[in-house]
N, C-alpha and C. Protein backbone atom coordinates (compact mmCIF):
# COMPACT_ATOMS: atom_id res chain seq x y z
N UNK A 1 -23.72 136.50 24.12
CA UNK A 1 -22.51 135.90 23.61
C UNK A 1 -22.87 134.92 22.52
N UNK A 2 -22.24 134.80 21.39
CA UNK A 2 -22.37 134.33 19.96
C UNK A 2 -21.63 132.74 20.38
N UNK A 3 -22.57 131.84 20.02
CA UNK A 3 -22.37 130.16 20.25
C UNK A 3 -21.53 129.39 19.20
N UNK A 4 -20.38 129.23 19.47
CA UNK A 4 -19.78 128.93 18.88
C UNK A 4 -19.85 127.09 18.41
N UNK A 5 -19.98 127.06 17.24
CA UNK A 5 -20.08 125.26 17.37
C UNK A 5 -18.46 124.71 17.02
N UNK A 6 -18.96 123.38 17.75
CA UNK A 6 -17.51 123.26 17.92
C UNK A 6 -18.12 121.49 17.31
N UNK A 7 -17.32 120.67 15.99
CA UNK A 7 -17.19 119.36 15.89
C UNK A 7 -15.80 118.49 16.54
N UNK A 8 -16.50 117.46 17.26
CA UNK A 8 -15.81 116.61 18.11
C UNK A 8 -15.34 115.11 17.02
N UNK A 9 -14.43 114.83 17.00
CA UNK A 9 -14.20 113.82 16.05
C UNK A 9 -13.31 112.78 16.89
N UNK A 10 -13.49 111.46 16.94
CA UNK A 10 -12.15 110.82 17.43
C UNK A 10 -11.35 109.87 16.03
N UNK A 11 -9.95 109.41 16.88
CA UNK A 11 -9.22 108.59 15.54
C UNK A 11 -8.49 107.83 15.94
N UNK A 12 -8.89 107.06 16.03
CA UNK A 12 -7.54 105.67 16.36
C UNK A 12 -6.18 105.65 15.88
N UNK A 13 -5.63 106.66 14.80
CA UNK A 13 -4.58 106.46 14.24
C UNK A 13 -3.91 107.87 15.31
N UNK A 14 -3.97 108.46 16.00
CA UNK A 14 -3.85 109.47 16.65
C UNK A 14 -3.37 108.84 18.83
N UNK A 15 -3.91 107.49 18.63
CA UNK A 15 -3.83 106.92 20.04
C UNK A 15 -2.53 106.53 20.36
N UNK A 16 -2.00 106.18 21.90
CA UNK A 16 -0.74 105.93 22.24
C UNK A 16 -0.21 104.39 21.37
N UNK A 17 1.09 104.58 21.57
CA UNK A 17 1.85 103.33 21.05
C UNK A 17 1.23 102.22 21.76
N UNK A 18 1.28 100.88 20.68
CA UNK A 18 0.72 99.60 21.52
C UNK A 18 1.95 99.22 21.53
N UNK A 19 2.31 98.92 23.13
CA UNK A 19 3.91 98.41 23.35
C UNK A 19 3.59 96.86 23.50
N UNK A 20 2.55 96.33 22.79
CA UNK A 20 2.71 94.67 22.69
C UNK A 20 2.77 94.27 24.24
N UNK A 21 3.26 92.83 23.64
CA UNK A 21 3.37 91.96 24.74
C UNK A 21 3.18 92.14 26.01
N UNK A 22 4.55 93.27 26.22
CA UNK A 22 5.54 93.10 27.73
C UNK A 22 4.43 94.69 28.08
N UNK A 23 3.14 95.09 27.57
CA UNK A 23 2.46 96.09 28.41
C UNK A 23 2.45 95.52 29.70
N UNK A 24 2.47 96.32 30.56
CA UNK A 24 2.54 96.34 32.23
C UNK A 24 3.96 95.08 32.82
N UNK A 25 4.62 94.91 32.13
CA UNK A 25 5.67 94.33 32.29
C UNK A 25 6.85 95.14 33.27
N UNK A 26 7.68 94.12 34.32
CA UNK A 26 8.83 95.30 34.29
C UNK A 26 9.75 94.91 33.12
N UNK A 27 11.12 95.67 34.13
CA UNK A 27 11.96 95.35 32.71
C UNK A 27 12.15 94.19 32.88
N UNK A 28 12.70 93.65 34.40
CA UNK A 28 13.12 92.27 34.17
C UNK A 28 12.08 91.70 33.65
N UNK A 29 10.95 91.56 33.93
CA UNK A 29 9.69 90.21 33.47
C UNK A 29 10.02 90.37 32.00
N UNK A 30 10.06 91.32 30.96
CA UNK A 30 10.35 91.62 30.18
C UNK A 30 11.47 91.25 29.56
N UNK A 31 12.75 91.28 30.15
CA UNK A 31 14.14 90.56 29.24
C UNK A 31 13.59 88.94 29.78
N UNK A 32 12.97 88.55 30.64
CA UNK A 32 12.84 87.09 31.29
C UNK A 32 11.69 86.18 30.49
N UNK A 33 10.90 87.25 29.66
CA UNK A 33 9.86 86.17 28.83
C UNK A 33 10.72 86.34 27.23
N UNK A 34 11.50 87.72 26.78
CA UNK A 34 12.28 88.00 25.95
C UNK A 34 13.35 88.39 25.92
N UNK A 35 14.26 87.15 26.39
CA UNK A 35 15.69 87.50 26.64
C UNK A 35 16.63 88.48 25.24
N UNK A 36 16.08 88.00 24.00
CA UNK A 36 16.60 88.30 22.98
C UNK A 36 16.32 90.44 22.90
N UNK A 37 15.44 90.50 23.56
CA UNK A 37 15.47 91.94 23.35
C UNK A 37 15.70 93.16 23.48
N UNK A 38 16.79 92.72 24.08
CA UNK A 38 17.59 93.97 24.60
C UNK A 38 18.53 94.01 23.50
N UNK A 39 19.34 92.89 22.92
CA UNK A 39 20.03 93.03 21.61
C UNK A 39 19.34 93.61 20.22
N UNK A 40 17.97 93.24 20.57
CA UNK A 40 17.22 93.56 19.09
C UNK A 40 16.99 95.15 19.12
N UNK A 41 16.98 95.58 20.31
CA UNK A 41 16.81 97.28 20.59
C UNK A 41 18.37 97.42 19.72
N UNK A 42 18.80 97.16 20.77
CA UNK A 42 20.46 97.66 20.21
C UNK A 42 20.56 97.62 18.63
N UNK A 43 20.30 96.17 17.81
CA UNK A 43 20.80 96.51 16.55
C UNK A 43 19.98 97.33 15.81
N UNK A 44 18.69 97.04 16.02
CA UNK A 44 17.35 97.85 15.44
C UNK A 44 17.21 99.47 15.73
N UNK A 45 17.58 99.71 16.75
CA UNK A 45 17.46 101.35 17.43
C UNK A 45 16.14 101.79 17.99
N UNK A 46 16.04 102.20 19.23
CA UNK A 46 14.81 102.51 19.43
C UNK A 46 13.75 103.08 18.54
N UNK A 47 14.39 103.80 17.46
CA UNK A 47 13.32 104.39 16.30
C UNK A 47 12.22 103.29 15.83
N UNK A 48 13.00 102.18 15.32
CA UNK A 48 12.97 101.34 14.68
C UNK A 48 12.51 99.92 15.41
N UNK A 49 12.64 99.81 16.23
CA UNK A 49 12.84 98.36 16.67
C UNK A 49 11.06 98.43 17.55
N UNK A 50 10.64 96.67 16.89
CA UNK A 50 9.43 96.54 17.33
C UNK A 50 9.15 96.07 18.46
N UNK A 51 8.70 96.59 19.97
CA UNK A 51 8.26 95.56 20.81
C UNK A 51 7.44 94.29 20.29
N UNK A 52 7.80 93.27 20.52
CA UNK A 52 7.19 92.09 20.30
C UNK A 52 5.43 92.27 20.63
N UNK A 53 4.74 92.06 19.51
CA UNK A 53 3.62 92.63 18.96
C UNK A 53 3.04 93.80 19.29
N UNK A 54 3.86 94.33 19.23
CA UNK A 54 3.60 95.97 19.17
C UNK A 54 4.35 97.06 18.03
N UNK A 55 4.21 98.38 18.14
CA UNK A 55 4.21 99.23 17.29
C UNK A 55 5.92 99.62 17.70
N UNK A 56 6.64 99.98 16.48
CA UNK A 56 8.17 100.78 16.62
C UNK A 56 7.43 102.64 16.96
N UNK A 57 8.62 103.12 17.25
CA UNK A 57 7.81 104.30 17.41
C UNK A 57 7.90 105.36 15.36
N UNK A 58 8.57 104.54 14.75
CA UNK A 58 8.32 105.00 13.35
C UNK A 58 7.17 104.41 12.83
N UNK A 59 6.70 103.26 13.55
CA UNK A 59 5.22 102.99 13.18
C UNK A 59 4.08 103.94 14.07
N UNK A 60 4.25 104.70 14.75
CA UNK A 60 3.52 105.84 15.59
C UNK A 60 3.33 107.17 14.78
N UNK A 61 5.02 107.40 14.03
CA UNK A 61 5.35 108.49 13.65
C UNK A 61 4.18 108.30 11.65
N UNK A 62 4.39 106.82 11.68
CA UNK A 62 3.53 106.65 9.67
C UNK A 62 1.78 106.85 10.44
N UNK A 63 1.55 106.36 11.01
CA UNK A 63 -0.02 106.82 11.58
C UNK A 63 -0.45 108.10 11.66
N UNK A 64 0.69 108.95 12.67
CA UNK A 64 0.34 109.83 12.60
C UNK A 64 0.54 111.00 11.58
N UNK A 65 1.60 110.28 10.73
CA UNK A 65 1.88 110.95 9.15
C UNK A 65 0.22 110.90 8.10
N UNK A 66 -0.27 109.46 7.90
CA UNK A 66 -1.81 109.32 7.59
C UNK A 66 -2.88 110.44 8.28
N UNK A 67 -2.70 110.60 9.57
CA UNK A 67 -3.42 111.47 10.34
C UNK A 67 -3.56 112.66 9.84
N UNK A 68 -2.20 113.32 9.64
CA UNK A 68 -2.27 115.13 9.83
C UNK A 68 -2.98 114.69 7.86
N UNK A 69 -2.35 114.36 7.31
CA UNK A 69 -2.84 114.14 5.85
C UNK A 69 -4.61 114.43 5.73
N UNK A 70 -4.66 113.34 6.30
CA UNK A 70 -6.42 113.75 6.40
C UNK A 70 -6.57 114.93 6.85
N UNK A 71 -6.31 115.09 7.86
CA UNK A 71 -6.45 116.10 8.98
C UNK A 71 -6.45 117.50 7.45
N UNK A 72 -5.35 117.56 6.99
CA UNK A 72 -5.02 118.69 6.46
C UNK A 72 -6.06 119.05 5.03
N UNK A 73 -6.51 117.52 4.25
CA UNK A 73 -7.20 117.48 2.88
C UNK A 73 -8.87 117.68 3.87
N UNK A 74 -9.41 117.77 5.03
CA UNK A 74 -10.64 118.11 5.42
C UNK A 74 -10.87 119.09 6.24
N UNK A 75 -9.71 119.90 6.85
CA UNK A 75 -9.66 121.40 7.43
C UNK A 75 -8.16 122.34 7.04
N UNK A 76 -7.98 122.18 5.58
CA UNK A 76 -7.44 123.01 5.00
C UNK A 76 -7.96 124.27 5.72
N UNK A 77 -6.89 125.28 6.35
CA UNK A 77 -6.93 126.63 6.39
C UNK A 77 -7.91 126.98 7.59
N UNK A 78 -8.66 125.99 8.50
CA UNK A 78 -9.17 126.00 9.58
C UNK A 78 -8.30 125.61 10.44
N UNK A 79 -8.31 126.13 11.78
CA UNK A 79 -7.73 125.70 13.28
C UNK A 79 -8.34 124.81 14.15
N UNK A 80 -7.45 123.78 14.44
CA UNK A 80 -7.58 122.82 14.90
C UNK A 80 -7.18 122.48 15.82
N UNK A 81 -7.67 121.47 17.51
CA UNK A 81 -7.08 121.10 18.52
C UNK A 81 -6.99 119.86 18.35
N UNK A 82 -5.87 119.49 18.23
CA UNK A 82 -5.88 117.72 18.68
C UNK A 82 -5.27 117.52 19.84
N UNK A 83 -6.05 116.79 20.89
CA UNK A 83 -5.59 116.13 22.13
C UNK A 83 -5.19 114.81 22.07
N UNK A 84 -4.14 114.57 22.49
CA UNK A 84 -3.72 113.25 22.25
C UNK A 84 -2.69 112.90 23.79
N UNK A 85 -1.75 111.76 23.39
CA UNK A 85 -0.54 111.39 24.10
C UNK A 85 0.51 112.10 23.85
N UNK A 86 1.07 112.21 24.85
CA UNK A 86 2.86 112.36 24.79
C UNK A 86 3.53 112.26 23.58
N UNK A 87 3.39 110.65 23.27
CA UNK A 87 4.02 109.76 22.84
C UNK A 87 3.80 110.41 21.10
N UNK A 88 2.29 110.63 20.95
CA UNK A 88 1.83 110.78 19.85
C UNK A 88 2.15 111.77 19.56
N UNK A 89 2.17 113.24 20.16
CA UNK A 89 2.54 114.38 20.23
C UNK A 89 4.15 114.58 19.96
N UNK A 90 4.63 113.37 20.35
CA UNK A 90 6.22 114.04 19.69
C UNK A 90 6.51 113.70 17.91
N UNK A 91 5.32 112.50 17.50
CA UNK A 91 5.06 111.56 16.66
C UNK A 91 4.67 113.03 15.18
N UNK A 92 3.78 114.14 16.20
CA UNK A 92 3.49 115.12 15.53
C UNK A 92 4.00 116.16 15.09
N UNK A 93 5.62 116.39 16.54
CA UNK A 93 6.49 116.91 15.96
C UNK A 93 7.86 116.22 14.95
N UNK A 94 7.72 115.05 15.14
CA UNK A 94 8.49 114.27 13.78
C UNK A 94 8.59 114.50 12.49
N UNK A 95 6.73 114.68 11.93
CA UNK A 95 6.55 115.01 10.98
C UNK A 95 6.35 116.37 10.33
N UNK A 96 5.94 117.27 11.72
CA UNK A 96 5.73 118.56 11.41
C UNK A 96 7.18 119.17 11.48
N UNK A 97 7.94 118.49 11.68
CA UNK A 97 9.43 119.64 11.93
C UNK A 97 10.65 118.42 11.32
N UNK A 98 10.08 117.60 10.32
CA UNK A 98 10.94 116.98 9.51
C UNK A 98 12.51 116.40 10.55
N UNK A 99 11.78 115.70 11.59
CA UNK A 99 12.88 115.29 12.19
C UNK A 99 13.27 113.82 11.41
N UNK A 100 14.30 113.37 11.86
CA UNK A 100 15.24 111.78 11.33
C UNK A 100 14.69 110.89 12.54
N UNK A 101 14.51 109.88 11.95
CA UNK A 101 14.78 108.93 13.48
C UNK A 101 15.95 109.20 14.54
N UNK A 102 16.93 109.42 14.31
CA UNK A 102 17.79 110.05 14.80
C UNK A 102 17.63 111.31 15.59
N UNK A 103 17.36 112.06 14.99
CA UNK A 103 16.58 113.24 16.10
C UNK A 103 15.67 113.23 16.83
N UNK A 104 14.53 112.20 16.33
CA UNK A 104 13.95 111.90 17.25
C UNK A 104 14.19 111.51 18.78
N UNK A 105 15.01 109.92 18.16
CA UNK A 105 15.72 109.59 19.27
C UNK A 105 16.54 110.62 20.75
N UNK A 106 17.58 111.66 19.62
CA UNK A 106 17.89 112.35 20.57
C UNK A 106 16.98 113.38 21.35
N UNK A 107 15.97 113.65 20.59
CA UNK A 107 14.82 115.04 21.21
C UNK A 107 13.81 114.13 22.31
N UNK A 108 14.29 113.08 22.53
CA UNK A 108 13.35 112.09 23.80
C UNK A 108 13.16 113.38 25.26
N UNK A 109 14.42 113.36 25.51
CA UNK A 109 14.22 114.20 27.04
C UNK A 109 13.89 115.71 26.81
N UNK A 110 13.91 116.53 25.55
CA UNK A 110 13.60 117.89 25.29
C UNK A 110 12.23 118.43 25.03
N UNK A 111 11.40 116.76 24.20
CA UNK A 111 10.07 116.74 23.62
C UNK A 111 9.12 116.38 24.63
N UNK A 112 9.55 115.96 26.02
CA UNK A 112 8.42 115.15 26.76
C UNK A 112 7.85 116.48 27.19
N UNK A 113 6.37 116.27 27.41
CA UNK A 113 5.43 117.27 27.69
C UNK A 113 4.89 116.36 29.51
N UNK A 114 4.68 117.75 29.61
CA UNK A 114 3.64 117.16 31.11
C UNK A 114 2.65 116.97 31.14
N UNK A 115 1.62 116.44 31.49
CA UNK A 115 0.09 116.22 31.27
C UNK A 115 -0.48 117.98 31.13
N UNK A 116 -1.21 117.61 30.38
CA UNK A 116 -2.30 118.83 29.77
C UNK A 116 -1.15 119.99 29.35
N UNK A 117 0.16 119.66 28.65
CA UNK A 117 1.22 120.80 28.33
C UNK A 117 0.64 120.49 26.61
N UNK A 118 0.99 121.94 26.26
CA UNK A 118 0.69 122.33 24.63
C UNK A 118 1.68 122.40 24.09
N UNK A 119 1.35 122.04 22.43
CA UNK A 119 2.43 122.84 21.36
C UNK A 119 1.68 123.15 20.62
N UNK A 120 1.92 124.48 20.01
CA UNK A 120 0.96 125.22 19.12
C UNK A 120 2.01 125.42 17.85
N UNK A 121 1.24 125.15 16.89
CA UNK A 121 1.84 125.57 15.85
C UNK A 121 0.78 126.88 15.00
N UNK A 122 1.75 127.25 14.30
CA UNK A 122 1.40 128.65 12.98
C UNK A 122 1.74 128.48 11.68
N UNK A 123 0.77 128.88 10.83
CA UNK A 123 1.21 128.94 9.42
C UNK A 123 1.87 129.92 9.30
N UNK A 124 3.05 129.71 8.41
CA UNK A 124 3.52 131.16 8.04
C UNK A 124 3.50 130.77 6.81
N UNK A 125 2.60 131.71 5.65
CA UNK A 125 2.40 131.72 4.64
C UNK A 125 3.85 132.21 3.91
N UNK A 126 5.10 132.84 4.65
CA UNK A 126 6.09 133.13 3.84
C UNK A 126 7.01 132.30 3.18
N UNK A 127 6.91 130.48 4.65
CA UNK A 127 7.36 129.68 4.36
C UNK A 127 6.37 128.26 3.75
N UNK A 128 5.68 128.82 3.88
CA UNK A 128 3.88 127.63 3.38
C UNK A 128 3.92 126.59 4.06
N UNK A 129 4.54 126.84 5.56
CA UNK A 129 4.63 125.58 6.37
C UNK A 129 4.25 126.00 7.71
N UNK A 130 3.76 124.87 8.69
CA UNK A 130 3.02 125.13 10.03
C UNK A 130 4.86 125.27 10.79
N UNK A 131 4.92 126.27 11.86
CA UNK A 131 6.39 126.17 12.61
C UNK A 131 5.65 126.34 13.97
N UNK A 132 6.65 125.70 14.60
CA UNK A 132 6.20 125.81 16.04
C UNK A 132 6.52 127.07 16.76
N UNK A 133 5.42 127.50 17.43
CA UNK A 133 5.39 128.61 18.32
C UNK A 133 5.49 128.15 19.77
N UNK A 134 5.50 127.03 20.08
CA UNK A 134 4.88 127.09 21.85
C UNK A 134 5.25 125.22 21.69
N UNK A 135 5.74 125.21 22.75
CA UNK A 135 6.08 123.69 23.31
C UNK A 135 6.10 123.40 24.69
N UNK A 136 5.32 122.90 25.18
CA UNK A 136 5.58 122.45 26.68
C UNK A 136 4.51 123.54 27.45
N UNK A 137 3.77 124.50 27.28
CA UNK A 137 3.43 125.62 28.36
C UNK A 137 2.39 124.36 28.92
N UNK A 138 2.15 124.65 30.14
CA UNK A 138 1.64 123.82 31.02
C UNK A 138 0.41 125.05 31.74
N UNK A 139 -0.57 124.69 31.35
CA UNK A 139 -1.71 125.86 32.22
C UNK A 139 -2.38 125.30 33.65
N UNK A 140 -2.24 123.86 34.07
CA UNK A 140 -2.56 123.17 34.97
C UNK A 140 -1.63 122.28 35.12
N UNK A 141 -1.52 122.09 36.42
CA UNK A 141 -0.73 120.90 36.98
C UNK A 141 -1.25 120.16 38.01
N UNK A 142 -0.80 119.07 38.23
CA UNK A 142 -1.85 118.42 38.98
C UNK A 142 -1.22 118.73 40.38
N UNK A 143 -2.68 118.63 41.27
CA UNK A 143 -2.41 119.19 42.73
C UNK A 143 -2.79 120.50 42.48
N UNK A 144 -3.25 121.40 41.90
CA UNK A 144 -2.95 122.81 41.46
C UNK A 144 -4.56 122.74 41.54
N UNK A 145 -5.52 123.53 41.57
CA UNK A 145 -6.62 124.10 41.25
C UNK A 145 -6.28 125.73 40.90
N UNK A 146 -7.09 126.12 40.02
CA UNK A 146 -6.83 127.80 39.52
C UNK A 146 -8.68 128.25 39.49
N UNK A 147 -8.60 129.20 39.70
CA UNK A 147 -9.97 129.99 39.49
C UNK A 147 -9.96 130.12 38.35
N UNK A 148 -11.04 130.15 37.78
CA UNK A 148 -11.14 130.42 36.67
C UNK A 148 -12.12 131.82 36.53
């Protein structure tokens, strides 16, 4: 069997949202050290609005906009796996499927993946753009062992 090499790369601009402050917070501890922020969601919008020193999730979605960029000017026309978060992974369909903050917002409960679930995308050279083929397939679940 022919050995395939495989390069391993990591990227910080590719990692989960830093939700600031109130990480490991509940909600109450959370409105109780920042009463003001439940209004600032509201006027700001979840797209948009920053946890107190942390990232909006349109600051998730410009990272990972920098990301595929590189990604694309150093494996033009090669196939690629990126493993990442949830969080980041919907960040990937934002940009790859030209969603709004707005759609985003609404694609919250449609986009969540389960641990170790895929989305694969394809070039289609007819449209000169990557489209999604596959969202969510799940090959393991936890509790599950499979033979391999």
């Amino acid at each position: 069997m022919k050995s395939v090499g495989v390069e391993l790369r990591t990227s910080d601009r590719i990692r989960e949202r830093d939700t600031g402050y109130a990480y490991d917070m509940t909600v109450d501890e959370a409105h109780g050290y920042f009463p003001w922020i439940k209004e600032y969601f509201r006027e700001f919008g979840y797209f948009y609005a920053r946890p107190p020193g942390g990232e909006s999730q349109a600051d998730v979605c410009e990272r990972v906009y920098r990301f595929i960029g590189h990604l694309f000017s150093i494996r033009a026309g090669k196939k690629v796996l990126v493993v990442t978060h949830g969080g980041t992974a919907r960040a990937f369909r934002y940009n790859l499927e030209k969603w709004t903050g707005r759609m985003y917002v609404e694609k919250l409960k449609e986009a969540t993946l389960e641990n170790c679930g895929l989305i694969v995308y394809q070039y289609n050279p007819a449209t000169e753009r990557l489209e999604l083929r596959e969202h969510g397939t799940t090959h393991w679940r936890s509790g599950e062992v499979k033979d391999v």
